[in-house]
C-alpha atoms as a PDB file:
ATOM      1  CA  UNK A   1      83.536 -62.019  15.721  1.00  0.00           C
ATOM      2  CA  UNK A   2      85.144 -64.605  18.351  1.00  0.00           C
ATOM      3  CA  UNK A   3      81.596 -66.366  18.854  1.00  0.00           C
ATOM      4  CA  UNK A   4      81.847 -67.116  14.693  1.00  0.00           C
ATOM      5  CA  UNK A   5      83.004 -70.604  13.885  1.00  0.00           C
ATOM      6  CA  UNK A   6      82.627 -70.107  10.197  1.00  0.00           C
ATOM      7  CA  UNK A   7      82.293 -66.614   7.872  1.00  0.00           C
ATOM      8  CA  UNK A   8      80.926 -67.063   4.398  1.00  0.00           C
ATOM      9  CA  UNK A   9      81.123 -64.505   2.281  1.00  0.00           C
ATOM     10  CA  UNK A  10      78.478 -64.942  -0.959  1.00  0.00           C
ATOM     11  CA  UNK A  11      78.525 -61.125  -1.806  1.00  0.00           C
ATOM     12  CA  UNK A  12      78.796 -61.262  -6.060  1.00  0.00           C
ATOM     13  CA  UNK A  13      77.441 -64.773  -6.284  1.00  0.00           C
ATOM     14  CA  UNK A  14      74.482 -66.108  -7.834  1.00  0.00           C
ATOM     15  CA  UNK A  15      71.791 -68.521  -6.900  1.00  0.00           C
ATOM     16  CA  UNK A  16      72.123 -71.171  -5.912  1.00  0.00           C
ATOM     17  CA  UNK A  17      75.670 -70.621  -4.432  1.00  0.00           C
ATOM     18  CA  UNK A  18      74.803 -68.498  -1.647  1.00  0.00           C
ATOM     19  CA  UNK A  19      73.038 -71.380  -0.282  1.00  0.00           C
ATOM     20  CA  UNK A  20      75.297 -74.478  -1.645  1.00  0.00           C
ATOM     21  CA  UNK A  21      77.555 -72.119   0.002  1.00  0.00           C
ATOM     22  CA  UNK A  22      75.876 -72.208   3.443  1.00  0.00           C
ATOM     23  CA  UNK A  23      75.340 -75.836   3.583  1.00  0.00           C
ATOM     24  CA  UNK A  24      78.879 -76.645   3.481  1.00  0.00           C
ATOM     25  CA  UNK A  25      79.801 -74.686   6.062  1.00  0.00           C
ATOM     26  CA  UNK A  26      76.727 -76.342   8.272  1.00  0.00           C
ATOM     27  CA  UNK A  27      78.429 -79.495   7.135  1.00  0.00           C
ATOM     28  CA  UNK A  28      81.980 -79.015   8.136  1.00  0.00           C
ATOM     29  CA  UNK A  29      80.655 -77.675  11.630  1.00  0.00           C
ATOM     30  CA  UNK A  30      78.770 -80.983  12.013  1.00  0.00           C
ATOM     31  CA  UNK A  31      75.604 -78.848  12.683  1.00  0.00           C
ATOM     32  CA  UNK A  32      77.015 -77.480  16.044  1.00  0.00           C
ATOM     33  CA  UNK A  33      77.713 -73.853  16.262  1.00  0.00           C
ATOM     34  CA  UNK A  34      77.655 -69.853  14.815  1.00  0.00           C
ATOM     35  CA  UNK A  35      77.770 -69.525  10.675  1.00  0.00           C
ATOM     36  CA  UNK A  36      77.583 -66.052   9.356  1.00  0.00           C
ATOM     37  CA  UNK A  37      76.575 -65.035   5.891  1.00  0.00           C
ATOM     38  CA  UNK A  38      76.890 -61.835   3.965  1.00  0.00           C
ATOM     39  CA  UNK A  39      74.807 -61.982   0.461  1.00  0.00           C
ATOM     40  CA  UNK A  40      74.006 -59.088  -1.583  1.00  0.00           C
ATOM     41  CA  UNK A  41      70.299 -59.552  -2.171  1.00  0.00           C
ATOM     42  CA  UNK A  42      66.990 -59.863  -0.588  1.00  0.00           C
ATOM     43  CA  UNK A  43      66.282 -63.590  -2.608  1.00  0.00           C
ATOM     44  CA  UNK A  44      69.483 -64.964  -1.239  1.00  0.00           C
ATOM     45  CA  UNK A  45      68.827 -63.883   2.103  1.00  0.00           C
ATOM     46  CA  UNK A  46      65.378 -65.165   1.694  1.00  0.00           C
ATOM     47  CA  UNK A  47      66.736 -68.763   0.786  1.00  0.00           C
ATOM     48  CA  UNK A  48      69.564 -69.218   3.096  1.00  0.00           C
ATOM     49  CA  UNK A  49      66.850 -68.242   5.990  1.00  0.00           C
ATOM     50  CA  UNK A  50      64.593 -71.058   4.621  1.00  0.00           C
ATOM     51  CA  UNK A  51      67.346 -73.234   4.122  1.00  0.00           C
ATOM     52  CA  UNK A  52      68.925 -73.245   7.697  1.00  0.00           C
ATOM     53  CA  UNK A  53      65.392 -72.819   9.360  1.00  0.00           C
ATOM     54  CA  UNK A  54      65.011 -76.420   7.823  1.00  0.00           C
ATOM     55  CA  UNK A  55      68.110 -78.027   9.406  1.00  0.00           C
ATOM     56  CA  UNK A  56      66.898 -76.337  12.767  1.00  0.00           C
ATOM     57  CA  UNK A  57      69.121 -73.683  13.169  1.00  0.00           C
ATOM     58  CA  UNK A  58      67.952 -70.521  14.506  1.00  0.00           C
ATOM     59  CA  UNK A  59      68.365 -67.435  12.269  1.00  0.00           C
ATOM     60  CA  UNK A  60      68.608 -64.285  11.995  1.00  0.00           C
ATOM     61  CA  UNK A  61      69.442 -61.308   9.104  1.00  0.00           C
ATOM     62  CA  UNK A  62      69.824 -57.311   8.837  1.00  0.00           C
ATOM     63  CA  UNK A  63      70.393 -55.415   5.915  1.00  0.00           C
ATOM     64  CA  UNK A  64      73.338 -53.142   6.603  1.00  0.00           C
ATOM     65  CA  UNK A  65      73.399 -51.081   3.992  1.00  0.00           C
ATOM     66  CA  UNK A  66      72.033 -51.063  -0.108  1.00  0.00           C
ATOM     67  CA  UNK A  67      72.778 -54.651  -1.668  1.00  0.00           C
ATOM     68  CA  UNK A  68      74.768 -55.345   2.112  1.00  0.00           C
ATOM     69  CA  UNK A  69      73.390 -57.678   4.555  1.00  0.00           C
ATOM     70  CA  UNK A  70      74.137 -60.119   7.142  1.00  0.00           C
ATOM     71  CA  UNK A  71      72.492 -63.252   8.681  1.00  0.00           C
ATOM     72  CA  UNK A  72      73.819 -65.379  11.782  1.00  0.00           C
ATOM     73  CA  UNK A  73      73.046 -69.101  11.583  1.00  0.00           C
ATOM     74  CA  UNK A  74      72.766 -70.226  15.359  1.00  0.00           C
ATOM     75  CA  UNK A  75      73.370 -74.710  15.044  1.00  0.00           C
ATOM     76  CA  UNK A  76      71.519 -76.122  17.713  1.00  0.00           C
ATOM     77  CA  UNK A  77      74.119 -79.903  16.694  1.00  0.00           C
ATOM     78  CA  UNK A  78      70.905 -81.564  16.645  1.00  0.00           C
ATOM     79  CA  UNK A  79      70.835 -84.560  13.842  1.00  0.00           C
ATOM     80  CA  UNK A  80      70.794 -82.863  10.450  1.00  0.00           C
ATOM     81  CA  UNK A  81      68.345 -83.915   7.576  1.00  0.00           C
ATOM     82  CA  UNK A  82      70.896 -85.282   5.377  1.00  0.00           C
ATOM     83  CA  UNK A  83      68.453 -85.531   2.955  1.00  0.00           C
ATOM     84  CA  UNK A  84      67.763 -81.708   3.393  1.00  0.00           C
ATOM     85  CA  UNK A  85      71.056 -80.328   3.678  1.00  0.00           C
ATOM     86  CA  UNK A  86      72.153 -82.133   0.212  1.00  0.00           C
ATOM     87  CA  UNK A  87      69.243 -82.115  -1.898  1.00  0.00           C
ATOM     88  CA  UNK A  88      69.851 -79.049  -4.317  1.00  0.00           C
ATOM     89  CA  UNK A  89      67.825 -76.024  -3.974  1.00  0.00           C
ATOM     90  CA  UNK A  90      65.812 -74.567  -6.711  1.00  0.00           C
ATOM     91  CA  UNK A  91      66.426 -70.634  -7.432  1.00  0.00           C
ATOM     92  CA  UNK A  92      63.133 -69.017  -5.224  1.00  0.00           C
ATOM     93  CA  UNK A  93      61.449 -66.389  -6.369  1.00  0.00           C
ATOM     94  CA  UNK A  94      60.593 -63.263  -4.115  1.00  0.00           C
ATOM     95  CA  UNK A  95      58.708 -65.310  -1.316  1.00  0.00           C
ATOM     96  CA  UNK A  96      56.722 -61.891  -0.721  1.00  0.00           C
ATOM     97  CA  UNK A  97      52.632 -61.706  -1.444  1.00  0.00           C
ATOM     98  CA  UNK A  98      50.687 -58.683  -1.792  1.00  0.00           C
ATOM     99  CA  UNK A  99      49.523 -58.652   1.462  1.00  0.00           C
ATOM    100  CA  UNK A 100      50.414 -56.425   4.170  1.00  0.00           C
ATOM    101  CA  UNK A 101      50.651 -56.586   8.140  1.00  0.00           C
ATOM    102  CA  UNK A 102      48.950 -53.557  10.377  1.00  0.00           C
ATOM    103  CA  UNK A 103      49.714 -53.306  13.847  1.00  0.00           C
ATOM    104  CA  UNK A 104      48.050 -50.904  15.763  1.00  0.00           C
ATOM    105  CA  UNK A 105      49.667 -51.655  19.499  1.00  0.00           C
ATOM    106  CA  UNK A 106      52.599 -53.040  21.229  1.00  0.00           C
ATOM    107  CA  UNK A 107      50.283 -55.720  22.576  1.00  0.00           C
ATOM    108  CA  UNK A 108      48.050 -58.705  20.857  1.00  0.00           C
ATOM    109  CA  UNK A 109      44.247 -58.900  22.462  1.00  0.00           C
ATOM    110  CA  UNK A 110      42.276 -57.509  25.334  1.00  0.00           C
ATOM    111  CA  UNK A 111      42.982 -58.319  28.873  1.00  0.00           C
ATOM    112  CA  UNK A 112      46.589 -58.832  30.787  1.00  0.00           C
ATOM    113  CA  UNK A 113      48.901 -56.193  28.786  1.00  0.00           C
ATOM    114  CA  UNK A 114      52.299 -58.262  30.082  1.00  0.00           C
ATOM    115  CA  UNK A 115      50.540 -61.741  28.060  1.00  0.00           C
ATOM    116  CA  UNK A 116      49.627 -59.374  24.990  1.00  0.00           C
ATOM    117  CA  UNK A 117      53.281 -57.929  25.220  1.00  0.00           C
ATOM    118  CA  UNK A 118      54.197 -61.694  25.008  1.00  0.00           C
ATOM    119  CA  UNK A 119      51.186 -63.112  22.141  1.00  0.00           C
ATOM    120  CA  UNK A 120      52.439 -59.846  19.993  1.00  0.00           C
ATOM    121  CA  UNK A 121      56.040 -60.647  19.921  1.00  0.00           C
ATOM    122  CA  UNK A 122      55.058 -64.569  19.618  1.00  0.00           C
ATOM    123  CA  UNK A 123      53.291 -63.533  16.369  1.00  0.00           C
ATOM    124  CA  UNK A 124      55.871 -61.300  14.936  1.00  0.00           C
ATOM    125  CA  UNK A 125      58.568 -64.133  15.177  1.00  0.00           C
ATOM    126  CA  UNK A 126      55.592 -66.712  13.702  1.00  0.00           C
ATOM    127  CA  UNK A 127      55.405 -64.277  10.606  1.00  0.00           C
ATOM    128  CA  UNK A 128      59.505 -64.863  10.181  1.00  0.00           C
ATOM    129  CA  UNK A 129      58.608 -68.257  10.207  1.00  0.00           C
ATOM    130  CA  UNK A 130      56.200 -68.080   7.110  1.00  0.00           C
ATOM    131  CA  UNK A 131      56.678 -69.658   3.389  1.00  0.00           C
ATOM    132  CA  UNK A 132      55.370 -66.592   2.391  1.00  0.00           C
ATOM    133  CA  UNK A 133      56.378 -63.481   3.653  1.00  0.00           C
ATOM    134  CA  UNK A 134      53.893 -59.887   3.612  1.00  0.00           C
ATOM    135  CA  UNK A 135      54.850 -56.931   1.316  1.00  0.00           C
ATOM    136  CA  UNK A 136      54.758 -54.849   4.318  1.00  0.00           C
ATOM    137  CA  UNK A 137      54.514 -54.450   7.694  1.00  0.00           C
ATOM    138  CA  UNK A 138      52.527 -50.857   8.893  1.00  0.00           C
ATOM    139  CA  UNK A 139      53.143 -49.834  12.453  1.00  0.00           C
ATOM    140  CA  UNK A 140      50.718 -46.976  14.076  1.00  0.00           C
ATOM    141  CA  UNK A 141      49.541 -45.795  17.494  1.00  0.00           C
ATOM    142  CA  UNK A 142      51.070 -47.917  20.544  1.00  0.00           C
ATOM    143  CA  UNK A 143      52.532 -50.356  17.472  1.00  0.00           C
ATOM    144  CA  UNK A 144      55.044 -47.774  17.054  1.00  0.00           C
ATOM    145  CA  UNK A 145      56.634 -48.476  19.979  1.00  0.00           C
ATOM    146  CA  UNK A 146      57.620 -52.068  18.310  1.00  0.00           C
ATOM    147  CA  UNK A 147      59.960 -50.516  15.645  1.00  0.00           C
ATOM    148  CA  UNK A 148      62.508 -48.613  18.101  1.00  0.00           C
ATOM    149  CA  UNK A 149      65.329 -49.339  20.308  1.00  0.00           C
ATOM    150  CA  UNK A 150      64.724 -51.519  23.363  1.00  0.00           C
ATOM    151  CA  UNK A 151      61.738 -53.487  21.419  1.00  0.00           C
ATOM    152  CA  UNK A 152      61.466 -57.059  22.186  1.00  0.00           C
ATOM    153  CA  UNK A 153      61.118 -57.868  18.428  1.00  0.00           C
ATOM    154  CA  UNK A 154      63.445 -55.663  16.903  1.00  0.00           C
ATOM    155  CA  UNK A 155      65.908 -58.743  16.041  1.00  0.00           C
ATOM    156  CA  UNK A 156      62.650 -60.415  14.298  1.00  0.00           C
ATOM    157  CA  UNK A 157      61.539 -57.050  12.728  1.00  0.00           C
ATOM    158  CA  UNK A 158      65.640 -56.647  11.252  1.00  0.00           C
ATOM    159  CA  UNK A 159      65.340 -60.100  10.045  1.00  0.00           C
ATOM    160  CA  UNK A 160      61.870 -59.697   8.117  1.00  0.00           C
ATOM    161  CA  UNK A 161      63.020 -56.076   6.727  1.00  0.00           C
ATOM    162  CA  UNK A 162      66.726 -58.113   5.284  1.00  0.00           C
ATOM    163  CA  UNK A 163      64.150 -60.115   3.410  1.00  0.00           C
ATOM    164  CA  UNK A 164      61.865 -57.198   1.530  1.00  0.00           C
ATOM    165  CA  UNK A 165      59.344 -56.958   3.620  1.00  0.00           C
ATOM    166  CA  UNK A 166      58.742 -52.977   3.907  1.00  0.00           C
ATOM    167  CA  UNK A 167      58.530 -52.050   7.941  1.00  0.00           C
ATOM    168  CA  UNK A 168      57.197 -48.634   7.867  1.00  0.00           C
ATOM    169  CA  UNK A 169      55.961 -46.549  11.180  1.00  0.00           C
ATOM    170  CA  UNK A 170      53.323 -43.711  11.427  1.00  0.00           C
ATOM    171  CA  UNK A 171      55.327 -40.399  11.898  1.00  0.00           C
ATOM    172  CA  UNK A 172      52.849 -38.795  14.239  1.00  0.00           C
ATOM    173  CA  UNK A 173      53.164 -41.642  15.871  1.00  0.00           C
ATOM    174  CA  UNK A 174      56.625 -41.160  16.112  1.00  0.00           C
ATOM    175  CA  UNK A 175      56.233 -37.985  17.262  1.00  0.00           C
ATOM    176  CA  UNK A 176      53.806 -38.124  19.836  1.00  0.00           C
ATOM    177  CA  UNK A 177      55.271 -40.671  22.051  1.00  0.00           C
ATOM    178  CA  UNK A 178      58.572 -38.808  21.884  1.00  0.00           C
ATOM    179  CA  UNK A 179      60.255 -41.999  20.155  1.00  0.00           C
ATOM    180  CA  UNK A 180      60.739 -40.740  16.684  1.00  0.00           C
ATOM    181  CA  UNK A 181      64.643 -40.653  17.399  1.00  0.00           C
ATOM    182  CA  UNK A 182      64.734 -44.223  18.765  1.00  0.00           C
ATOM    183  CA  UNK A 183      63.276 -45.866  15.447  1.00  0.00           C
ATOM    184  CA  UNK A 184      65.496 -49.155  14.577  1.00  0.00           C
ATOM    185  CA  UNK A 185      64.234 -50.995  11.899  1.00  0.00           C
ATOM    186  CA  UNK A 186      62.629 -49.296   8.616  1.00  0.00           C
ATOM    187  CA  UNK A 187      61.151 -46.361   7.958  1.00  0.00           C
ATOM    188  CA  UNK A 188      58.826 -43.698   9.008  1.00  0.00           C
ATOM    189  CA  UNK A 189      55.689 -42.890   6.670  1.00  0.00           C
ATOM    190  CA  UNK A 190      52.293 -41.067   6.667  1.00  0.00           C
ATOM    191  CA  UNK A 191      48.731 -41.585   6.802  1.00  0.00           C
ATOM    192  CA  UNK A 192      48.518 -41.153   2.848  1.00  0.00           C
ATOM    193  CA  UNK A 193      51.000 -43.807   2.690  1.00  0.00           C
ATOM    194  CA  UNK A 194      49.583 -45.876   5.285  1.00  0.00           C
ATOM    195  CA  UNK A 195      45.860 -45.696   3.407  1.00  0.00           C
ATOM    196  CA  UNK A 196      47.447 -46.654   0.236  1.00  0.00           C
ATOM    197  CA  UNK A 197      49.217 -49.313   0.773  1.00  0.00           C
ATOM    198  CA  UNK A 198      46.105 -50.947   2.517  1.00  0.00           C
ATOM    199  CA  UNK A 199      43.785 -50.099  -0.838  1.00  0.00           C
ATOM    200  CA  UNK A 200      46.199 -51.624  -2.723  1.00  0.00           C
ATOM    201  CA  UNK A 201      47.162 -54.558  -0.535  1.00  0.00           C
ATOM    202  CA  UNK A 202      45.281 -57.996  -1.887  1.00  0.00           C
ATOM    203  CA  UNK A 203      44.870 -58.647   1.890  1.00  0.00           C
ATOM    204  CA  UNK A 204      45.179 -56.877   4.801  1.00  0.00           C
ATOM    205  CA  UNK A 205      46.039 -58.786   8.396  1.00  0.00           C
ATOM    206  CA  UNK A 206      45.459 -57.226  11.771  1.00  0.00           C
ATOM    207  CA  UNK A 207      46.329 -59.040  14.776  1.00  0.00           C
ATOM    208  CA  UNK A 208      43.686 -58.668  17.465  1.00  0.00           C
END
């Protein structure tokens, strides 16, 4: 806790406190510095990640346990948006669609594997960045290898899964690459699963 400079605890309250919350401890830190938040629901993580994402601090979330979860508000002491930071924020909805993400491989396109390592995790971390969030993310084959310890975008995949989006990984897939023991972040599933959610998905995205 020693790299903390300010603990808010918004466990128990309700919109838009978590956030009001927040600000004020962005505020007293002049922008400059580490802000931790614990909330007890996915909406409040949701917008005190949208929130500090729009006075340029870099952030991150993981749900610790049921209704438990933690995000880290990194202050870059860059110039705040005053106007931002005090205009009041509107109770969000769920920011999730019903669409869903399918990965199929640790890396993004054909060609140099160490640039698709880097274009897959660039995407991931552009998908944290999104007003709308998917329903799910569905990890199979080499993407499997994304979801356990020692991935590059485990942080981004924690953050995402603190917000509802479902991160689910192919069993088999687990299996076969000898990994199943080293998942991180969500769940493991099965092909049934895997088909329905796609059938029942209003989109589907597939990086390629």
């Amino acid at each position: 806790m020693s790299n903390i400079d300010k603990i808010v605890d918004a466990r128990g309250d309700q919109c838009p406190i978590p956030v009001v919350k927040t600000k004020k401890a962005i505020a007293e830190l002049g922008n400059k510095g580490t802000v931790q938040v614990f909330v007890d629901n996915e909406t409040a993580v949701q917008n005190v990640t949208k929130m500090g994402q729009k006075n340029g601090a870099a952030v991150t979330s993981e749900k610790r346990g049921e209704n438990d979860y933690a995000l880290t508000l990194v202050l870059s002491g860059e110039a705040v948006d005053g106007a931002a930071l005090e205009q009041d924020e509107t109770c969000a909805v769920d920011a999730r669609g019903n669409r869903i993400i399918v990965i199929s491989d640790c890396v993004m396109g054909g060609g140099d594997d160490v640039l698709g390592g880097k274009l897959m995790k660039a995407f991931i971390f552009a998908v944290t960045q999104q007003d709308t969030l998917p329903k799910a993310m569905v990890f199979y084959n080499g993407g499997a290898k994304l979801t356990v310890e020692g991935s590059e975008s485990l942080e981004d995949l924690k953050s995402l899964e603190a917000q509802g989006v479902e991160i689910v990984t192919c069993g088999t897939c687990l299996d076969f690459y000898g990994i199943k023991d080293k998942l991180a972040v969500g769940t493991a599933t099965n092909m049934y699963d895997i088909v329905e959610r796609q059938m029942q998905a209003a989109s589907v995205v597939r990086p390629t």
